[in-house]
PDB file of N, CA and C in Angstrom:
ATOM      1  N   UNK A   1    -115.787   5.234  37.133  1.00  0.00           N
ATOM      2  CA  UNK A   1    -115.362   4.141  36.307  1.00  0.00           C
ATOM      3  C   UNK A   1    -113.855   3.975  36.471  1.00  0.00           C
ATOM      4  N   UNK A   2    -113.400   3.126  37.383  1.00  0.00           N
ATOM      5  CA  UNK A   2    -112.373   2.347  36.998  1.00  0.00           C
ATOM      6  C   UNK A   2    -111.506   1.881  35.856  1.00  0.00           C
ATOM      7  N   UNK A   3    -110.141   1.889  35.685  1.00  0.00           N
ATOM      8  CA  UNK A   3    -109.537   1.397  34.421  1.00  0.00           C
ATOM      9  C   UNK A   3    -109.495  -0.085  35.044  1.00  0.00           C
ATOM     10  N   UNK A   4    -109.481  -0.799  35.429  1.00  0.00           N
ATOM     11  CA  UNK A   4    -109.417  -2.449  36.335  1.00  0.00           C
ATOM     12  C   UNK A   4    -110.675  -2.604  35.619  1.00  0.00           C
ATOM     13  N   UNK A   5    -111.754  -1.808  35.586  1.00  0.00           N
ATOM     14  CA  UNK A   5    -112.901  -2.496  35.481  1.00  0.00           C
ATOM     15  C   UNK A   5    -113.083  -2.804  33.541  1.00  0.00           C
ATOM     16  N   UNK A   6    -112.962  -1.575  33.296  1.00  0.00           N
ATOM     17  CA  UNK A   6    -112.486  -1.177  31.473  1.00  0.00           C
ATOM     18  C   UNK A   6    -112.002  -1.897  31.190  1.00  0.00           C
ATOM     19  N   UNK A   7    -110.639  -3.061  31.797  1.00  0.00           N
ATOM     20  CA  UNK A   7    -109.699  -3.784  31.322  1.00  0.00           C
ATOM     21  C   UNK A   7    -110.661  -4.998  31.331  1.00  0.00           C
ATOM     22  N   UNK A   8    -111.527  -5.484  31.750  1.00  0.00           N
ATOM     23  CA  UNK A   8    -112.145  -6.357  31.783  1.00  0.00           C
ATOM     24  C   UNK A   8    -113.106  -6.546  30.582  1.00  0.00           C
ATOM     25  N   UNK A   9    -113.111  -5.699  29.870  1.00  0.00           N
ATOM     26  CA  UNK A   9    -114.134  -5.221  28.571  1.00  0.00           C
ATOM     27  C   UNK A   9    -113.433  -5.607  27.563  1.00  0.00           C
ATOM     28  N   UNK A  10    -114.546  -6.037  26.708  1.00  0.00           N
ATOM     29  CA  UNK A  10    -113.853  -6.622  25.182  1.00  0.00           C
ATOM     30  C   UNK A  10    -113.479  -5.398  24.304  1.00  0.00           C
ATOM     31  N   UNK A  11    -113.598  -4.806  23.060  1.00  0.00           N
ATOM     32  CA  UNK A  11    -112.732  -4.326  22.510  1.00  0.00           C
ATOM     33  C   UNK A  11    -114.028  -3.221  21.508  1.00  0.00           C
ATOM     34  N   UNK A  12    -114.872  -4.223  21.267  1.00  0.00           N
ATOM     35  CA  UNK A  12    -116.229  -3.755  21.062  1.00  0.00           C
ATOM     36  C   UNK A  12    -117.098  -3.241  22.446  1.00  0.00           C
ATOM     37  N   UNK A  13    -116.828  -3.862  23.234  1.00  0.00           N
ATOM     38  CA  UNK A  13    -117.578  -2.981  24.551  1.00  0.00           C
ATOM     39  C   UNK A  13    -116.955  -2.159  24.753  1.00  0.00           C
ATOM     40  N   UNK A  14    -115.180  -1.026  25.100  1.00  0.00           N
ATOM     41  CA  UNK A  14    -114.946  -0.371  24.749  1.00  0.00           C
ATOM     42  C   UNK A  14    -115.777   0.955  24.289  1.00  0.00           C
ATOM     43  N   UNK A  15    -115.794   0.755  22.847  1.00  0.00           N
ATOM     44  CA  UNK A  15    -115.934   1.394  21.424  1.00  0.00           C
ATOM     45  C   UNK A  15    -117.384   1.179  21.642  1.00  0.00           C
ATOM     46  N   UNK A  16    -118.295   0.907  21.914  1.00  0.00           N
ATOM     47  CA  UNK A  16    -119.286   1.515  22.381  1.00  0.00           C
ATOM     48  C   UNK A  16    -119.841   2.422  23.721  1.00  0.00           C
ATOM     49  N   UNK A  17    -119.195   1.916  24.558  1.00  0.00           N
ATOM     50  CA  UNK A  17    -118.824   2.817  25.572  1.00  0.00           C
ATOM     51  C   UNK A  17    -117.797   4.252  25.527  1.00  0.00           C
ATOM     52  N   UNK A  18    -117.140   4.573  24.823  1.00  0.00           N
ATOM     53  CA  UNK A  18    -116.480   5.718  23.819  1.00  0.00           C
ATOM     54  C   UNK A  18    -117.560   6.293  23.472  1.00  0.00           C
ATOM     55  N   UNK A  19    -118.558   6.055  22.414  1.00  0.00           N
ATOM     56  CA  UNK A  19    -119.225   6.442  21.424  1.00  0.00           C
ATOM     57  C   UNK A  19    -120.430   7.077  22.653  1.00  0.00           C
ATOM     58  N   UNK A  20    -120.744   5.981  23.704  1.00  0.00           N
ATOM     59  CA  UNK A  20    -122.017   6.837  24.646  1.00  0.00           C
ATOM     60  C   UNK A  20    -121.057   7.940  25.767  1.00  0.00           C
ATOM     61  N   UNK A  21    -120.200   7.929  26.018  1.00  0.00           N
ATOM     62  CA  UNK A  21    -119.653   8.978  26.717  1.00  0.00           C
ATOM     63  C   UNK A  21    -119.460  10.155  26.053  1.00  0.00           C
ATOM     64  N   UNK A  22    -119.100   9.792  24.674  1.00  0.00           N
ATOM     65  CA  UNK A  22    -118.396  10.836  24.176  1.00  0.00           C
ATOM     66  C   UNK A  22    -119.958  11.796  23.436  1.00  0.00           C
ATOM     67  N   UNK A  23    -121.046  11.114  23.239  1.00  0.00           N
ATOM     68  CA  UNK A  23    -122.502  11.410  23.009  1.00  0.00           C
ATOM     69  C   UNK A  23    -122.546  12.338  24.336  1.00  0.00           C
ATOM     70  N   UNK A  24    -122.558  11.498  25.294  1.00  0.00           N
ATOM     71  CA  UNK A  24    -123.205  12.261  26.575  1.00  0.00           C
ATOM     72  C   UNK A  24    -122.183  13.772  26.838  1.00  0.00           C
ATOM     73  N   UNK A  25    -121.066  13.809  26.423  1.00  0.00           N
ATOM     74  CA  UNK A  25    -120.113  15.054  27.151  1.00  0.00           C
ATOM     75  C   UNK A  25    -120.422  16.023  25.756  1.00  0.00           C
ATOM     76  N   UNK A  26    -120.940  15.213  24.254  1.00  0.00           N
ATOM     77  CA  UNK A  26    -121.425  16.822  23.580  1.00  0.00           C
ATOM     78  C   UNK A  26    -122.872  17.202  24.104  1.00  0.00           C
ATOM     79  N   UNK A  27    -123.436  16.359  24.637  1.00  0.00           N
ATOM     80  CA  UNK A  27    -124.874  16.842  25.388  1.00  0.00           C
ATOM     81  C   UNK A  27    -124.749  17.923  26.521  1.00  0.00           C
ATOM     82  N   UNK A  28    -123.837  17.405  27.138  1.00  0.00           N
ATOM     83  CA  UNK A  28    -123.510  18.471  28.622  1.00  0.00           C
ATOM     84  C   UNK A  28    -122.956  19.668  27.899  1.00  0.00           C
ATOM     85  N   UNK A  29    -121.782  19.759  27.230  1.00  0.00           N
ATOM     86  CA  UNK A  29    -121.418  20.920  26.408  1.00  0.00           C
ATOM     87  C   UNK A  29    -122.286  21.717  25.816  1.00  0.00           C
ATOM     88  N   UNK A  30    -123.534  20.809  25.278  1.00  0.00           N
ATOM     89  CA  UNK A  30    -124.119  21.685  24.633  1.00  0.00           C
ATOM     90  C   UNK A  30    -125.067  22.502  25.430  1.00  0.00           C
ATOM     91  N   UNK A  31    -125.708  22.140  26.468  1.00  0.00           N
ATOM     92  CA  UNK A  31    -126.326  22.478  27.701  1.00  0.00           C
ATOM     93  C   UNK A  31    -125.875  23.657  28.513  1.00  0.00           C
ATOM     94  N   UNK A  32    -124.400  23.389  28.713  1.00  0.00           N
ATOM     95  CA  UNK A  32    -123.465  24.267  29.691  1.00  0.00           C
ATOM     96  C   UNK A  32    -123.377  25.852  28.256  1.00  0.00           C
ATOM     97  N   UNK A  33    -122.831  25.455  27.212  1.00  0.00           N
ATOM     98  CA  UNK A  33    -122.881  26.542  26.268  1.00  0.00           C
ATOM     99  C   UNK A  33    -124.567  27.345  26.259  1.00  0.00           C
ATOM    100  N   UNK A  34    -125.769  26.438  26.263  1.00  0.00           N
ATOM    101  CA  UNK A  34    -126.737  27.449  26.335  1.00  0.00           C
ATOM    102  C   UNK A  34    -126.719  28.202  27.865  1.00  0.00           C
ATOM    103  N   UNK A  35    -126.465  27.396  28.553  1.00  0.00           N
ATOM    104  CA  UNK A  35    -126.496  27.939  29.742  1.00  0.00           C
ATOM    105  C   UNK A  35    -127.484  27.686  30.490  1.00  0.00           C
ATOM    106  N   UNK A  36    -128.437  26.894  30.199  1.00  0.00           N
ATOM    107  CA  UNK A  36    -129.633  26.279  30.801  1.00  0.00           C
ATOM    108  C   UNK A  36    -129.109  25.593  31.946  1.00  0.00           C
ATOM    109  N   UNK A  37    -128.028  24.701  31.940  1.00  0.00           N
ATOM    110  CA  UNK A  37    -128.174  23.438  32.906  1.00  0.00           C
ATOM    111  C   UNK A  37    -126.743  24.320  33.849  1.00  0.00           C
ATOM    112  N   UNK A  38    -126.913  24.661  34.776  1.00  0.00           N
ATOM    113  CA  UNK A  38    -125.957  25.158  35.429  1.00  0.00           C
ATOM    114  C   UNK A  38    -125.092  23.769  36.186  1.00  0.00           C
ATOM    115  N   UNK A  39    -125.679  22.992  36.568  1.00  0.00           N
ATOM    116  CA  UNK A  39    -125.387  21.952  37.525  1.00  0.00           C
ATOM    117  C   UNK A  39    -125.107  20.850  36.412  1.00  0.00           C
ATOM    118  N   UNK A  40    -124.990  21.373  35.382  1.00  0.00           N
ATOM    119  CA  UNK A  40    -123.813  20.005  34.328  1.00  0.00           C
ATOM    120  C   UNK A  40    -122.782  20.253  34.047  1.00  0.00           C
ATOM    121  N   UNK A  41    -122.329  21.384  34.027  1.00  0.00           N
ATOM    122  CA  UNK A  41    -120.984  22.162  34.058  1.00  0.00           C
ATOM    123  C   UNK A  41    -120.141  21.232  34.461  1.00  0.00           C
ATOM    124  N   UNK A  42    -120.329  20.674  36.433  1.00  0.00           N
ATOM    125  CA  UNK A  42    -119.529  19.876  36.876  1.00  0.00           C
ATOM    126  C   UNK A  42    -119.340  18.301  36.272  1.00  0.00           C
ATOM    127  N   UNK A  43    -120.256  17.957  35.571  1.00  0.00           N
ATOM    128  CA  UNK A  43    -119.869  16.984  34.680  1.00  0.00           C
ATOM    129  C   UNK A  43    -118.834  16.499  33.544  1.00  0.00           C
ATOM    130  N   UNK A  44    -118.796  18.091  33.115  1.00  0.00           N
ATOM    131  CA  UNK A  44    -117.700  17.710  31.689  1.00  0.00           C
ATOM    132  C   UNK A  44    -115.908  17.301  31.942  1.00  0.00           C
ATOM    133  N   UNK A  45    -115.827  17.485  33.669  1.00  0.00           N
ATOM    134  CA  UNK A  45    -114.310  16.948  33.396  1.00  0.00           C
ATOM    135  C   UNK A  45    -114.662  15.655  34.026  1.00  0.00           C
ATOM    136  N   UNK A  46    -115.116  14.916  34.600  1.00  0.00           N
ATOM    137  CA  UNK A  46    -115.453  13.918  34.412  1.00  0.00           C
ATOM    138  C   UNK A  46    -115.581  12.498  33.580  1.00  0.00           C
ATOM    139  N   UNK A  47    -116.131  13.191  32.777  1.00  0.00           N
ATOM    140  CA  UNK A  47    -116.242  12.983  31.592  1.00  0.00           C
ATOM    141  C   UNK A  47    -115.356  12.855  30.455  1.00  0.00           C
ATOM    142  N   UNK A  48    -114.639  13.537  30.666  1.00  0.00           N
ATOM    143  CA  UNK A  48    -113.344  13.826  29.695  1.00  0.00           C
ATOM    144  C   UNK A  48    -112.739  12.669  30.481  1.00  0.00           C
ATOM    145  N   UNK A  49    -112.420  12.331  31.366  1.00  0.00           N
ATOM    146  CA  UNK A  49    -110.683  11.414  32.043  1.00  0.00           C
ATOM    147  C   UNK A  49    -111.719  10.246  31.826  1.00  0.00           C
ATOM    148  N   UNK A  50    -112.798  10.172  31.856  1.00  0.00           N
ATOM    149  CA  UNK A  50    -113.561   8.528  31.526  1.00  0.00           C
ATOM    150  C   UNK A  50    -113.443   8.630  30.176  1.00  0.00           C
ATOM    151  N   UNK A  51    -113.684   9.622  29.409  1.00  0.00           N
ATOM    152  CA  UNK A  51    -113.010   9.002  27.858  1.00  0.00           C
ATOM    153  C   UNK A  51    -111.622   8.685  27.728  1.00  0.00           C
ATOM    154  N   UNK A  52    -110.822   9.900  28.357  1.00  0.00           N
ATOM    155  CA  UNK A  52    -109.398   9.158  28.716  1.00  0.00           C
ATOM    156  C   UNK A  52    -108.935   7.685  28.878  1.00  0.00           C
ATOM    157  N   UNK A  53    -109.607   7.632  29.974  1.00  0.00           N
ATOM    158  CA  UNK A  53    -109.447   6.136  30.401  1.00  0.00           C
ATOM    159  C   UNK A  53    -109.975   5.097  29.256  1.00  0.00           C
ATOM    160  N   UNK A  54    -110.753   4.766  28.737  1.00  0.00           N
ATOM    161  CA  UNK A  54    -110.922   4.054  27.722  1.00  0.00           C
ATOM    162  C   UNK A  54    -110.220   3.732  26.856  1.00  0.00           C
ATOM    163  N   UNK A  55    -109.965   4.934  25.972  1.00  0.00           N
ATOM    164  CA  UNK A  55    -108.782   5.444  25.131  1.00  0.00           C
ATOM    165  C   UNK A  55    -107.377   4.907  25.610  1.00  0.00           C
ATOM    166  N   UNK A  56    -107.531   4.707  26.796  1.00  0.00           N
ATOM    167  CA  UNK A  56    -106.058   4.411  27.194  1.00  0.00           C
ATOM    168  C   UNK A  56    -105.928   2.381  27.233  1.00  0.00           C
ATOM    169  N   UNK A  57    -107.182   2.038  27.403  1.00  0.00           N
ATOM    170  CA  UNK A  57    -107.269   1.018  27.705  1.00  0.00           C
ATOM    171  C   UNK A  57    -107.558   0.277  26.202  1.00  0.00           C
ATOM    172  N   UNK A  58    -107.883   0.851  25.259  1.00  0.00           N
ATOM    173  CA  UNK A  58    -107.965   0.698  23.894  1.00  0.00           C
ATOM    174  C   UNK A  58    -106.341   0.702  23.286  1.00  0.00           C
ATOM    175  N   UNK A  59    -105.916   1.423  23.628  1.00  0.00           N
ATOM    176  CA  UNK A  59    -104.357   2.102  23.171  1.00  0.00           C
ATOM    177  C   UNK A  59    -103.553   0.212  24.096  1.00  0.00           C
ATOM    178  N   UNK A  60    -103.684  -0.143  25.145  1.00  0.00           N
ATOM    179  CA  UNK A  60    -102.961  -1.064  25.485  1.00  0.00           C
ATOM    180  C   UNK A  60    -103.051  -2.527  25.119  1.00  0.00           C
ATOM    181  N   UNK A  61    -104.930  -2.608  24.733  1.00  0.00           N
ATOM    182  CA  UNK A  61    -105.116  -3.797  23.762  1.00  0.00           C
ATOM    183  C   UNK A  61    -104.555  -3.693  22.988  1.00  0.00           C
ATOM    184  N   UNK A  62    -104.373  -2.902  22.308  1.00  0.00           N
ATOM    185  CA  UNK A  62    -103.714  -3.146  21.030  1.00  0.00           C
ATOM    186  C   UNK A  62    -102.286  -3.153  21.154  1.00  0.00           C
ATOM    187  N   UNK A  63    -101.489  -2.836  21.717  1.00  0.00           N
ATOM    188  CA  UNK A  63    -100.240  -3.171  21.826  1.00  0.00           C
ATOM    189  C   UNK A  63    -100.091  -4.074  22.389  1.00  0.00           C
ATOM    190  N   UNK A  64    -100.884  -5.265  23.434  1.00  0.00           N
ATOM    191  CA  UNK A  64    -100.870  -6.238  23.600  1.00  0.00           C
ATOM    192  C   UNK A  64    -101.049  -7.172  22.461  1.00  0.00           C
ATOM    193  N   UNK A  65    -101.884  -7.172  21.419  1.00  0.00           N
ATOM    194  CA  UNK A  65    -102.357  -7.269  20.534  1.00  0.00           C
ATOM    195  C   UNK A  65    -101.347  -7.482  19.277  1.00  0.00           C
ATOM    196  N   UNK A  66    -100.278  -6.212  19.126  1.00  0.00           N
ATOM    197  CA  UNK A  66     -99.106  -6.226  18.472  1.00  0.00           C
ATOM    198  C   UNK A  66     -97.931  -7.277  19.164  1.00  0.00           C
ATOM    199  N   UNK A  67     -97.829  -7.170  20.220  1.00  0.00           N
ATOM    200  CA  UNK A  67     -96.705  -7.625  20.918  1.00  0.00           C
ATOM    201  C   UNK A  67     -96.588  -9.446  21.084  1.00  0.00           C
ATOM    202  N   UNK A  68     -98.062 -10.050  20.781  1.00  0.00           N
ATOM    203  CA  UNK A  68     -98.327 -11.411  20.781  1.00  0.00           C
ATOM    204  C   UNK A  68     -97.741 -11.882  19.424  1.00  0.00           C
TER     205      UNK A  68
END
């Protein structure tokens, strides 16, 4: 996932996209902590810089947002 592409997203698409990533990386966590899923491990940083990225792209609407 691209931030170019994120920037193209409304504000509510976003913030639902947050809410399913951030669902899916306590799923892998919780997986990798039992220790069942060996091969999701490599998922969780992933995961993390795509919530990043959102977050970041949330953080600039809105200062666009302020700045108008």
């Amino acid at each position: 996932m691209k931030a170019s592409e994120l920037r193209k997203l409304s504000e509510d698409d976003l913030m639902s996209k947050y809410a399913e990533l951030h669902a899916e990386l306590s799923r892998v966590k919780a997986a990798a902590a039992r220790g069942a899923a060996k091969k999701e491990i490599g998922k969780i940083r992933p995961l993390r810089k795509n919530i990043a990225r959102v977050l970041t792209v949330l953080s600039e609407k809105e200062v666009e947002e302020e700045n108008e």
